[in-house]
Protein backbone atom coordinates (compact mmCIF):
# COMPACT_ATOMS: atom_id res chain seq x y z
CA UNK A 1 0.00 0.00 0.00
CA UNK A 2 2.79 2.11 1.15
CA UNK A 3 4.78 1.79 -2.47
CA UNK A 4 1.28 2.79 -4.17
CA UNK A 5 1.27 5.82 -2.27
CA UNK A 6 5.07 7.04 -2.72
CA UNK A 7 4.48 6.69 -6.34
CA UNK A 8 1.25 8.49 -6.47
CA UNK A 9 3.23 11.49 -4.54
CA UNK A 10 5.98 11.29 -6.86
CA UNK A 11 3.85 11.65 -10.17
CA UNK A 12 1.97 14.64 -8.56
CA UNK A 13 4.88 16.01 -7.27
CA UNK A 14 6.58 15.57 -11.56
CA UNK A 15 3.09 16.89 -12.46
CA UNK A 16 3.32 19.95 -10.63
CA UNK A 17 6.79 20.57 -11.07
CA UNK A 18 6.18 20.44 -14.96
CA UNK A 19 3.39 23.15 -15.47
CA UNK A 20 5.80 25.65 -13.02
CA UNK A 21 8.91 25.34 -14.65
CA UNK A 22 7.90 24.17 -18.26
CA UNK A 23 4.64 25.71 -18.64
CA UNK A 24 4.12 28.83 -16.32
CA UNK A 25 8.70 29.18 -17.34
CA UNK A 26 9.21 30.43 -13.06
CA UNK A 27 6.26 32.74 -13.08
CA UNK A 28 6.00 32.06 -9.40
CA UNK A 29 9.67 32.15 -8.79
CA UNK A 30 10.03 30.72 -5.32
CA UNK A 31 7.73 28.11 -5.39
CA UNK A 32 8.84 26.69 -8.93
CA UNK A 33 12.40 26.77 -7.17
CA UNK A 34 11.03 25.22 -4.10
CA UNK A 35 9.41 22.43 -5.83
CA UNK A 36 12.91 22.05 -8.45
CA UNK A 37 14.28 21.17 -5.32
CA UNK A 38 11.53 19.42 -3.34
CA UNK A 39 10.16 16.59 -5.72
CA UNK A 40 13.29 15.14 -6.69
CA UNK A 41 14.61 14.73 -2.62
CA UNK A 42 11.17 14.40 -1.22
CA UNK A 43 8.96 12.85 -3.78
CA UNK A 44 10.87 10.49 -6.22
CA UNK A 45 13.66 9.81 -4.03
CA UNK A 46 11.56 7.72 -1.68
CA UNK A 47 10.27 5.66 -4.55
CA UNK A 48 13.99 4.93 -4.81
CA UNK A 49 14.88 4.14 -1.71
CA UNK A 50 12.19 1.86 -1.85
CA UNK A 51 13.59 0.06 -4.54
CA UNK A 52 17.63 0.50 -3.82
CA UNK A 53 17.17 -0.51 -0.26
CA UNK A 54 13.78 -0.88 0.63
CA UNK A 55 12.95 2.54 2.34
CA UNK A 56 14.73 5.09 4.58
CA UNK A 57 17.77 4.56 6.24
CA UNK A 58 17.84 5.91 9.82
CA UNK A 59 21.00 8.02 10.41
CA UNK A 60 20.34 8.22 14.10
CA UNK A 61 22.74 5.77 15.52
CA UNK A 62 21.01 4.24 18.25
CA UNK A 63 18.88 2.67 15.58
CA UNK A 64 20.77 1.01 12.61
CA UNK A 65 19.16 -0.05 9.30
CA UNK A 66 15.68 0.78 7.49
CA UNK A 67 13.08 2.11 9.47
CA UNK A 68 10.34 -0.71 9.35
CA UNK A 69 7.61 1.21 10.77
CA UNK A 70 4.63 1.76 8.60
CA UNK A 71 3.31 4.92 10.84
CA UNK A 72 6.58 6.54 10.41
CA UNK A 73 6.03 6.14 6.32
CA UNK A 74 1.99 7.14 6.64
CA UNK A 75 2.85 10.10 8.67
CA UNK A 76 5.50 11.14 5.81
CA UNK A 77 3.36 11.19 3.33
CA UNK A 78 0.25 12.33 5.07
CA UNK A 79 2.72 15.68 5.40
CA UNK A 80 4.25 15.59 1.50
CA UNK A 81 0.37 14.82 -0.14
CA UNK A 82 -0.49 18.18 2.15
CA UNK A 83 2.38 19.92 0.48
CA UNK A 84 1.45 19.09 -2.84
CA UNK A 85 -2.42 19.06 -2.88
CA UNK A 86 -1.89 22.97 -1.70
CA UNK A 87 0.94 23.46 -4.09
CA UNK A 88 -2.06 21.90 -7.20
CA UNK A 89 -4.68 24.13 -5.67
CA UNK A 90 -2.83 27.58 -5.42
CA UNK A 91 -1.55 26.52 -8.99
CA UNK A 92 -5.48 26.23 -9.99
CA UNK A 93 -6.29 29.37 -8.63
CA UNK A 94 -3.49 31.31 -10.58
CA UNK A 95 -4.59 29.51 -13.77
CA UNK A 96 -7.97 31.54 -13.11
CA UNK A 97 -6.55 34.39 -12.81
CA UNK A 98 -6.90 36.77 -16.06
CA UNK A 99 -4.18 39.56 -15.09
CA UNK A 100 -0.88 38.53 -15.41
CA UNK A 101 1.77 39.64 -12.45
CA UNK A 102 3.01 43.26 -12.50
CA UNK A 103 6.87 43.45 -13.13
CA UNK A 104 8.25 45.84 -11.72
CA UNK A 105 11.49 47.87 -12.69
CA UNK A 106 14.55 46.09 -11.04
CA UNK A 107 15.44 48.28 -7.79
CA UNK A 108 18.21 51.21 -7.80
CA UNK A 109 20.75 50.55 -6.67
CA UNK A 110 23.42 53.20 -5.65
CA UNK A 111 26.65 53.03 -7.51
CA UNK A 112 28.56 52.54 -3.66
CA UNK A 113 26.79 49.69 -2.48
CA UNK A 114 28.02 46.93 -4.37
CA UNK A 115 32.09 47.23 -4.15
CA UNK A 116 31.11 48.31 -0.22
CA UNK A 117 29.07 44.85 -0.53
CA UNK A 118 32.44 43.31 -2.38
CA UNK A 119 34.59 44.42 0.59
CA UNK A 120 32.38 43.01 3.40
CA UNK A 121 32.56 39.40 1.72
CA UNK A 122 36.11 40.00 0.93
CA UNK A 123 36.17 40.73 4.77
CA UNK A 124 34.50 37.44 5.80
CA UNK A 125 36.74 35.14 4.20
CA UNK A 126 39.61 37.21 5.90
CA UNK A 127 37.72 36.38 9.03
CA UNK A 128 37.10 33.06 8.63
CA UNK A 129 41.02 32.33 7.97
CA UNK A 130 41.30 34.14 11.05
CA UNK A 131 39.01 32.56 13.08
CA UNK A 132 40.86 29.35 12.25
CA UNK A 133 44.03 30.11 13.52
CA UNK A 134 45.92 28.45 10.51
CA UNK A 135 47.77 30.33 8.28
CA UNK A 136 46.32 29.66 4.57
CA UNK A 137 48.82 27.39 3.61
CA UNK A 138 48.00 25.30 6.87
CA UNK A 139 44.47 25.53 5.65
CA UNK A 140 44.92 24.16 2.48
CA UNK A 141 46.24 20.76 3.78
CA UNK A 142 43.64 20.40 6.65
CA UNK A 143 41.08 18.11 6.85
CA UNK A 144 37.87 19.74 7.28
CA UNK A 145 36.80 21.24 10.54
CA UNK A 146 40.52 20.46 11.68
CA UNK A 147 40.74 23.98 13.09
CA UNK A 148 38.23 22.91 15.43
CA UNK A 149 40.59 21.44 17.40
CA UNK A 150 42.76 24.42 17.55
CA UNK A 151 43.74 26.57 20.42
CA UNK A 152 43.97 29.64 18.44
CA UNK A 153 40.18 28.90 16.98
CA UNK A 154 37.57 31.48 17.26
CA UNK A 155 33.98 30.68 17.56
CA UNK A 156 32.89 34.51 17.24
CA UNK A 157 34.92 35.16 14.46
CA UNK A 158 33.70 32.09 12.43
CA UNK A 159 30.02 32.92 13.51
CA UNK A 160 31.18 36.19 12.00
CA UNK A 161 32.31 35.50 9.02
CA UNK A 162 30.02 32.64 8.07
CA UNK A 163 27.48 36.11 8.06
CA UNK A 164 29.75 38.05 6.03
CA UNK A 165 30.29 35.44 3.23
CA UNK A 166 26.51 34.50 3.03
CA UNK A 167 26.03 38.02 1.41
CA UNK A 168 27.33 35.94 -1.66
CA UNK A 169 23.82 35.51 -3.29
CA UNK A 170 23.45 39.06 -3.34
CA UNK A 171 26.67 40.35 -4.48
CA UNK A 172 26.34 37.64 -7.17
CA UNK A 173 23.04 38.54 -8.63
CA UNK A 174 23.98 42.44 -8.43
CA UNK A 175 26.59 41.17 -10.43
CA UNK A 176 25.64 39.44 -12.84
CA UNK A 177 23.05 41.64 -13.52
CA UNK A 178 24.89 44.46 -14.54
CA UNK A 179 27.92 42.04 -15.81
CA UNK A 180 28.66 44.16 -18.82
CA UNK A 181 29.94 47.09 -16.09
CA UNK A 182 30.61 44.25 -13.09
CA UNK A 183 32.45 41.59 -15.33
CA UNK A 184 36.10 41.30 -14.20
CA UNK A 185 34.66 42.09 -10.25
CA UNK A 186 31.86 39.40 -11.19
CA UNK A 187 35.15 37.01 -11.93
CA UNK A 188 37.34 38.23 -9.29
CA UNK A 189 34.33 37.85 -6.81
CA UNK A 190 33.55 34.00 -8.19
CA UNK A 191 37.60 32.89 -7.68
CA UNK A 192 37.29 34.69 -4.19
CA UNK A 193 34.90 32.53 -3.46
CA UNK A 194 36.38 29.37 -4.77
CA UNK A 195 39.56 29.86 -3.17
CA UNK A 196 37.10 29.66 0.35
CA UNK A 197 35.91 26.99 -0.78
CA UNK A 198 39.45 25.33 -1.34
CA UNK A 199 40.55 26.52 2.52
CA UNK A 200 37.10 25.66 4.14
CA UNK A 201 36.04 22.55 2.13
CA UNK A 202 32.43 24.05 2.72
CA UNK A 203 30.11 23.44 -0.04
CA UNK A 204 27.79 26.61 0.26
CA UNK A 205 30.02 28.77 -2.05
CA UNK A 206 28.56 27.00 -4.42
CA UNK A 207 24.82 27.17 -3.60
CA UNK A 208 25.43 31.31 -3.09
CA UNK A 209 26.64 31.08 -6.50
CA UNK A 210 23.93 29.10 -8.20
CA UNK A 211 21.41 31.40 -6.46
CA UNK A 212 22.98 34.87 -6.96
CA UNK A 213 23.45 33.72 -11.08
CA UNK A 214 20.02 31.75 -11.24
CA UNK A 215 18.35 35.02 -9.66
CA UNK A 216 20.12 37.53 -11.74
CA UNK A 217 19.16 35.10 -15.09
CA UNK A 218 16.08 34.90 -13.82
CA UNK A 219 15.49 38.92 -13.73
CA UNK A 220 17.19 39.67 -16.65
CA UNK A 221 15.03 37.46 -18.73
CA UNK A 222 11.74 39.50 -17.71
CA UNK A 223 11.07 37.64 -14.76
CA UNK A 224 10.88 34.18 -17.36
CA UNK A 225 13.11 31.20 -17.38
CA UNK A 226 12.71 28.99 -20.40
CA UNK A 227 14.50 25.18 -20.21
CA UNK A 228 15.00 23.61 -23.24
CA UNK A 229 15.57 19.87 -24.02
CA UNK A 230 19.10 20.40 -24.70
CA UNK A 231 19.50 22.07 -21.25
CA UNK A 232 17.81 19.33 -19.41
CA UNK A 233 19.47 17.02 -20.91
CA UNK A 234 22.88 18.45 -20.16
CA UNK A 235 21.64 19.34 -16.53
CA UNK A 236 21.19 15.82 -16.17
CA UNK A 237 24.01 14.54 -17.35
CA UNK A 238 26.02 16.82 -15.36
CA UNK A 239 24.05 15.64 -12.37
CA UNK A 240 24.84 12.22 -12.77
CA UNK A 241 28.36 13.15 -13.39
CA UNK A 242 28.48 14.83 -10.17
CA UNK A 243 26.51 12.47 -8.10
CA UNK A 244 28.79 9.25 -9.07
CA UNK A 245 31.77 10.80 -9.40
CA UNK A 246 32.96 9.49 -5.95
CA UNK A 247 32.17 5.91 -8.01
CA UNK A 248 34.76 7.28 -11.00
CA UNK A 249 37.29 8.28 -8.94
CA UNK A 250 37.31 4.94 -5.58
CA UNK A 251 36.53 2.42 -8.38
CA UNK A 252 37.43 2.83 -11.86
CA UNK A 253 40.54 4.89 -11.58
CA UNK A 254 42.37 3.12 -8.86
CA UNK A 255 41.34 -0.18 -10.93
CA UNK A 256 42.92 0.76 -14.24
CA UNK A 257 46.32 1.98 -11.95
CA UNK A 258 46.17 -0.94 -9.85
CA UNK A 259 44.50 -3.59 -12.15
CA UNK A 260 43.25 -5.33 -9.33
CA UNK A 261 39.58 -5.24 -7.66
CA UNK A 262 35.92 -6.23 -9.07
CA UNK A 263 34.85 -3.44 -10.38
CA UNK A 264 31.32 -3.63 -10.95
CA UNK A 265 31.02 -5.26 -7.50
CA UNK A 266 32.88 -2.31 -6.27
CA UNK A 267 30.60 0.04 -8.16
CA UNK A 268 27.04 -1.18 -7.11
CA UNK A 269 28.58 -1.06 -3.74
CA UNK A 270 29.35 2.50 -3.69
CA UNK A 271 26.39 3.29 -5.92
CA UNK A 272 24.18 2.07 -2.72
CA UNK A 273 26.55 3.70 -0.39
CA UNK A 274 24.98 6.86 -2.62
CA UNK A 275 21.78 6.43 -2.80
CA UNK A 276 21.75 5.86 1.16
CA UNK A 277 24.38 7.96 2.89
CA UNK A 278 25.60 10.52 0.54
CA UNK A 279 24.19 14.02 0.49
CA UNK A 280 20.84 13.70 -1.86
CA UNK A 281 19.10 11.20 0.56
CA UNK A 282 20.22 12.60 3.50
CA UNK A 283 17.10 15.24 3.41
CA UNK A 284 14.32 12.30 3.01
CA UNK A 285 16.49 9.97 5.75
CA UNK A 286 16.73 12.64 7.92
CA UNK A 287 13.67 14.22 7.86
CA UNK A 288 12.00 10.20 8.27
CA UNK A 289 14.14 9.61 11.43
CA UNK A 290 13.41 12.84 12.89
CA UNK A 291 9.63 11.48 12.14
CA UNK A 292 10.35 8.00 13.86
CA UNK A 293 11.95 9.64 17.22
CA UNK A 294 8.40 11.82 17.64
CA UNK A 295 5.99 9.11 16.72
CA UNK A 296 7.66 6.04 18.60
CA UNK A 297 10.28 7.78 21.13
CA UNK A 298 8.08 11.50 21.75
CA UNK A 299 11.13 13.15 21.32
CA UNK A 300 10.20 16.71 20.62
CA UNK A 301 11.34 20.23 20.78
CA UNK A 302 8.14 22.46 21.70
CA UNK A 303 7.89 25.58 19.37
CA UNK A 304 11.20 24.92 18.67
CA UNK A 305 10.97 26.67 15.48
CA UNK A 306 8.55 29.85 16.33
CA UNK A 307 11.30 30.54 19.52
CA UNK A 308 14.21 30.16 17.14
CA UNK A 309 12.68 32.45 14.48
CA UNK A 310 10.90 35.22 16.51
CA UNK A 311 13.58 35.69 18.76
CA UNK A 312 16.02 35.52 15.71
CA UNK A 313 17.60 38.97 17.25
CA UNK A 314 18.47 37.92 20.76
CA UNK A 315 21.76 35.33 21.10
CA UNK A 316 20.33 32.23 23.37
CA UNK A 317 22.41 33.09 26.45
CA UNK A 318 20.83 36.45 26.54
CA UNK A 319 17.16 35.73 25.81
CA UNK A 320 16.34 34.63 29.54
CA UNK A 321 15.66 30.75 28.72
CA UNK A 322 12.72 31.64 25.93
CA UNK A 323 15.50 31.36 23.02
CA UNK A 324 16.28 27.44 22.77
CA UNK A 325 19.30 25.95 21.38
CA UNK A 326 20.19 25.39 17.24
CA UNK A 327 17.60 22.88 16.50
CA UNK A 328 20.17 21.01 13.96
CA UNK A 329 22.24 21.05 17.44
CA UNK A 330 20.06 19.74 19.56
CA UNK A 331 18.64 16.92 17.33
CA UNK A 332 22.38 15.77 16.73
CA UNK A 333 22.92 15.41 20.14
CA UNK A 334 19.87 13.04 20.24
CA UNK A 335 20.82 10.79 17.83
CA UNK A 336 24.26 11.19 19.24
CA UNK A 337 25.75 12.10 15.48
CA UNK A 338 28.06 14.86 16.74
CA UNK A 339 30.86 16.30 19.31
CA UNK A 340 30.68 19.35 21.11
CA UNK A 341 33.19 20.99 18.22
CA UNK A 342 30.77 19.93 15.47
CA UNK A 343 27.40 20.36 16.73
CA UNK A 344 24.40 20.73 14.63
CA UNK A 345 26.23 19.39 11.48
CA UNK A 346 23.05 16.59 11.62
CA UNK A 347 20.05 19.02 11.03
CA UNK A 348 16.41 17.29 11.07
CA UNK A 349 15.27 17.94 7.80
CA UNK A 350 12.27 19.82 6.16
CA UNK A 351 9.71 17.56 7.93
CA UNK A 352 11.99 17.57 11.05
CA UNK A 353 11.58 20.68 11.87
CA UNK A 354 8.00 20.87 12.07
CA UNK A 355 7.26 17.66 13.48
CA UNK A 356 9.65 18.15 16.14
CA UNK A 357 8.11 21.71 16.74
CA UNK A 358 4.47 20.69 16.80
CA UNK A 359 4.56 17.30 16.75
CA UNK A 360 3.43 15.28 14.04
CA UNK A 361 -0.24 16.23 13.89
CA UNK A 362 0.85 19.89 13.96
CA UNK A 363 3.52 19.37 11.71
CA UNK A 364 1.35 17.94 8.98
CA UNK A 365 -1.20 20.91 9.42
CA UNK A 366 1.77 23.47 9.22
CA UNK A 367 3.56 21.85 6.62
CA UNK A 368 0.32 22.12 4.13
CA UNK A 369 -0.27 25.53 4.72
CA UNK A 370 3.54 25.99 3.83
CA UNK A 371 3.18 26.67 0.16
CA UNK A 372 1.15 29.46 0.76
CA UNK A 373 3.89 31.02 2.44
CA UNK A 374 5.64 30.52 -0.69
CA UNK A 375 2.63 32.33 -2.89
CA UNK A 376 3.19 35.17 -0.31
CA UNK A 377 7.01 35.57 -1.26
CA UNK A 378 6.24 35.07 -4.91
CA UNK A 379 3.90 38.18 -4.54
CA UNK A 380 7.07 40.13 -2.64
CA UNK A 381 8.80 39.06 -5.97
CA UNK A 382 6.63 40.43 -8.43
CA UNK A 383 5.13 43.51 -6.98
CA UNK A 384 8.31 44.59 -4.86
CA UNK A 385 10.79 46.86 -6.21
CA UNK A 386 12.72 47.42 -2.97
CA UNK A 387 15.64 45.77 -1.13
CA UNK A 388 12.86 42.75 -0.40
CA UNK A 389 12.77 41.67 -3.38
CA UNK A 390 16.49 41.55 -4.21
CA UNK A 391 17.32 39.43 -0.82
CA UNK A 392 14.33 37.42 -1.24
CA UNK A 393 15.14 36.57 -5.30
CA UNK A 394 18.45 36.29 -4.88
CA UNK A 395 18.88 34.14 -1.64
CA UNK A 396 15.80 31.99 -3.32
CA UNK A 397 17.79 28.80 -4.30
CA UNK A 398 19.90 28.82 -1.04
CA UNK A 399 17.40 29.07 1.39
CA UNK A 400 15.03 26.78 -0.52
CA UNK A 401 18.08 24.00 -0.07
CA UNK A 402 18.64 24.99 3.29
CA UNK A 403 15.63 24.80 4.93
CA UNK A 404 14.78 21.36 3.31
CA UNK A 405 17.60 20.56 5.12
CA UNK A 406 16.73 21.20 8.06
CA UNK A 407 18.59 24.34 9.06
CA UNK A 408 16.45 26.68 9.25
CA UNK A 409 18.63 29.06 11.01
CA UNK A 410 21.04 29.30 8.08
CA UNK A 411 18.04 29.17 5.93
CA UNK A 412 16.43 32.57 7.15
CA UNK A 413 19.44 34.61 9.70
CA UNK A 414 21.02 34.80 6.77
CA UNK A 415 18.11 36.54 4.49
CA UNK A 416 17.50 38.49 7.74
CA UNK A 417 21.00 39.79 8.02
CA UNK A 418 21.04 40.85 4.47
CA UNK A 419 18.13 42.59 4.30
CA UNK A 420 19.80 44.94 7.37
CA UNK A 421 23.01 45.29 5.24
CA UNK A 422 21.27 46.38 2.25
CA UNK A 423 19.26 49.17 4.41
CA UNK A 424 22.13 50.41 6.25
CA UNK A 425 23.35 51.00 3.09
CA UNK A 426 20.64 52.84 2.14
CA UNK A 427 20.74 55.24 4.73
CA UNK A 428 22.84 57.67 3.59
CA UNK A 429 20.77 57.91 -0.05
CA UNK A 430 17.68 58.58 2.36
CA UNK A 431 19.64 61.39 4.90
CA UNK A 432 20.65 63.26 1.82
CA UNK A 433 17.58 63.17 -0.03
CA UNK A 434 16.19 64.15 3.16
CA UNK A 435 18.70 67.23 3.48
CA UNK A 436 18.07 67.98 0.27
CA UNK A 437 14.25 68.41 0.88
CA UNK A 438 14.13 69.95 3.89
CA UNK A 439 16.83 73.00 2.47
CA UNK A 440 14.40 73.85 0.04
CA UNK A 441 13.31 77.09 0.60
CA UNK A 442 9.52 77.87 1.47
CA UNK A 443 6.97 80.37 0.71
CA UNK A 444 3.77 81.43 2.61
């Protein structure tokens, strides 16, 4: 019954992916990226799991194995048909509509901001190699999160520049967007971030990337994205590239230099290694054991995500006990999946989050109403001309593939803190048009 009903989410899920980013081409920008990343990790992946390994692995390691229990799998998808019903009705109701969305002109932006916006994320990944301790050429031979472990480490400073550097999106999309005056700094700004990439061996230099270029495309095209068949097709393939690369390189190569080893055992093995601990299932396996721990162990972290949002100003030591913990934190100390110098690198995934907040009734009422959240961002998008609408585009991709996740602090400090850069930088347009208006003389 179970299989019938993953595969019924998963052609929905296709269905409604197709008429927002084939037919409607991103007219509703943030949920068309929300479902490009939702479906496949949410809705077709468990059809695969079923198949590869015959469901979700449980990554907390007090239980080993497949989770077994069919209320853990009912609850799941009780939660994604929710999603996606809302997702087909919204998308009905737009179809209705007769007036297409306003677009707006893109915002002005002064000619100061962006190299001042250049300099602060050339600042944070000065921080960061300060906050390590290591000199670069230390950090280039360092395993990652090695200067952890060092006496010279600062937490502050990383906390810092991890802030500083995720105003990548949107330096990237003001960028790009104006690359015919920004195209060397657009470069410059891209090998920047590469060489953090190279010292940190972080990955979301490349997500701020995607989402400051996809965002800038995105705008530039009239607020239209059109994928062709060659495009897919070369999307794909670069996918799969990507994906089983780690096959390529453990298998194939060290067979032809070794001649030794079976190497389509060897292959299938790491293949399944893939499709159940590598970083595409992690967001359906973690998300499912985050599910299991409420249902069958009521573990649960009460309004974990309204205190960690609303209080998103106040740090937790100085918000007198209503400001919990990192939620990716404190669910990797349950399933014991992390040390005091890497907490919260386990987060609980999309469904996580709310489960764990509301439990998993609440959770599946919250997590329906979600997409409408989304329509209310896509309407910031397209009748916004402001600073908004540039953080919100522009972070899109990012957040999207953060919050699924499960960190939803990443996912939205991170728009938050952006959105304050971008209007202290304002400020000074707004005191001297304000001079300027208030020294104009008056007549009775």
């Amino acid at each position: 019954m179970i299989e019938t009903i993953e595969i019924g989410a998963a052609l929905l899920g296709m269905y409604l992916l197709f008429r927002e980013v084939f037919i409607q081409r991103f007219a509703n920008f943030i949920t068309s990226i929300f479902l490009l990343c939702y479906v496949p990790l949410f809705c077709v992946y468990p059809v695969i799991a079923k198949l590869a390994v015959g469901g979700a692995i449980s990554i907390n390691t007090n239980v080993n194995g497949v989770l077994g229990d069919l209320n853990v799998y009912i609850v799941y998808q009780l939660a994604n048909f929710g999603i996606l019903v809302m997702c087909f009705l919204l998308q009905q109701m737009g179809s209705r509509r007769h007036a297409p969305y306003s677009s707006p002109k893109p915002p002005n932006v002064a000619a100061y901001e962006v190299p001042f916006l250049v300099l602060m994320l050339c600042a944070g990944v000065l921080v960061y190699i300060q906050s390590t301790g290591l000199t670069v050429a230390e950090l280039l031979v360092a395993s990652r999160f090695e200067w952890f472990q060092n006496d010279d480490y600062s937490s502050i400073f990383s906390v810092v520049a991890s802030y500083l550097i995720a105003l990548a999106p949107v330096v990237i999309y003001l960028l790009a967007k104006e690359k015919k005056r920004y195209l060397l700094l657009l470069v410059l700004v891209i090998g920047m971030l590469v060489f953090y990439g190279v010292l940190s061996k972080d990955r979301k230099w490349v997500i701020f990337i995607a989402s400051g270029l996809l965002a800038a495309i995105y705008v530039s095209s009239g607020r239209r994205l059109i994928i062709k068949a060659k495009g897919v097709i070369a999307l794909t393939i670069f996918a799969l590239v990507l994906a089983f690369w780690q096959i390529a390189r453990g298998v194939i190569f060290s067979a032809l230099i070794t001649g030794g080893g079976d190497v389509v055992s060897d292959a299938k093995e790491l293949a399944i290694r893939l499709l159940t601990e590598g970083d595409f299932p992690y967001y359906y396996n973690a998300s499912m054991t985050a599910i299991q721990m409420n249902v069958n162990e009521d573990y649960s972290i009460p309004f974990g995500l309204v205190s960690r949002q609303l209080l998103f100003f106040l740090p937790v030591d100085y918000s007198l006990g209503l400001k919990i913990e990192d939620i990716s934190a404190l669910f990797s100390d349950a399933i014991m999946a992390g040390d005091e110098i890497r907490r919260g690198n386990m987060p609980p995934g999309f469904f996580g989050l709310f489960v764990l907040s509301f439990g998993w009734f609440g959770g599946i009422i919250l997590l329906s109403l979600f997409p409408i959240l989304l329509k209310m961002l896509d309407n910031v998008v397209h009748r916004s001309s402001g600073i908004s609408q540039i953080v919100i585009v522009s972070h899109a991709l990012s957040t999207v593939l953060l919050l699924l996740r499960g960190d939803d602090s990443s996912a939205t400090y991170f728009i938050i803190f952006s959105i304050i850069v971008l209007y202290l930088l304002r400020l000074p347009r707004a005191i001297a048009a304000y001079a300027r208006h208030s020294s104009k003389p008056t007549f009775a």
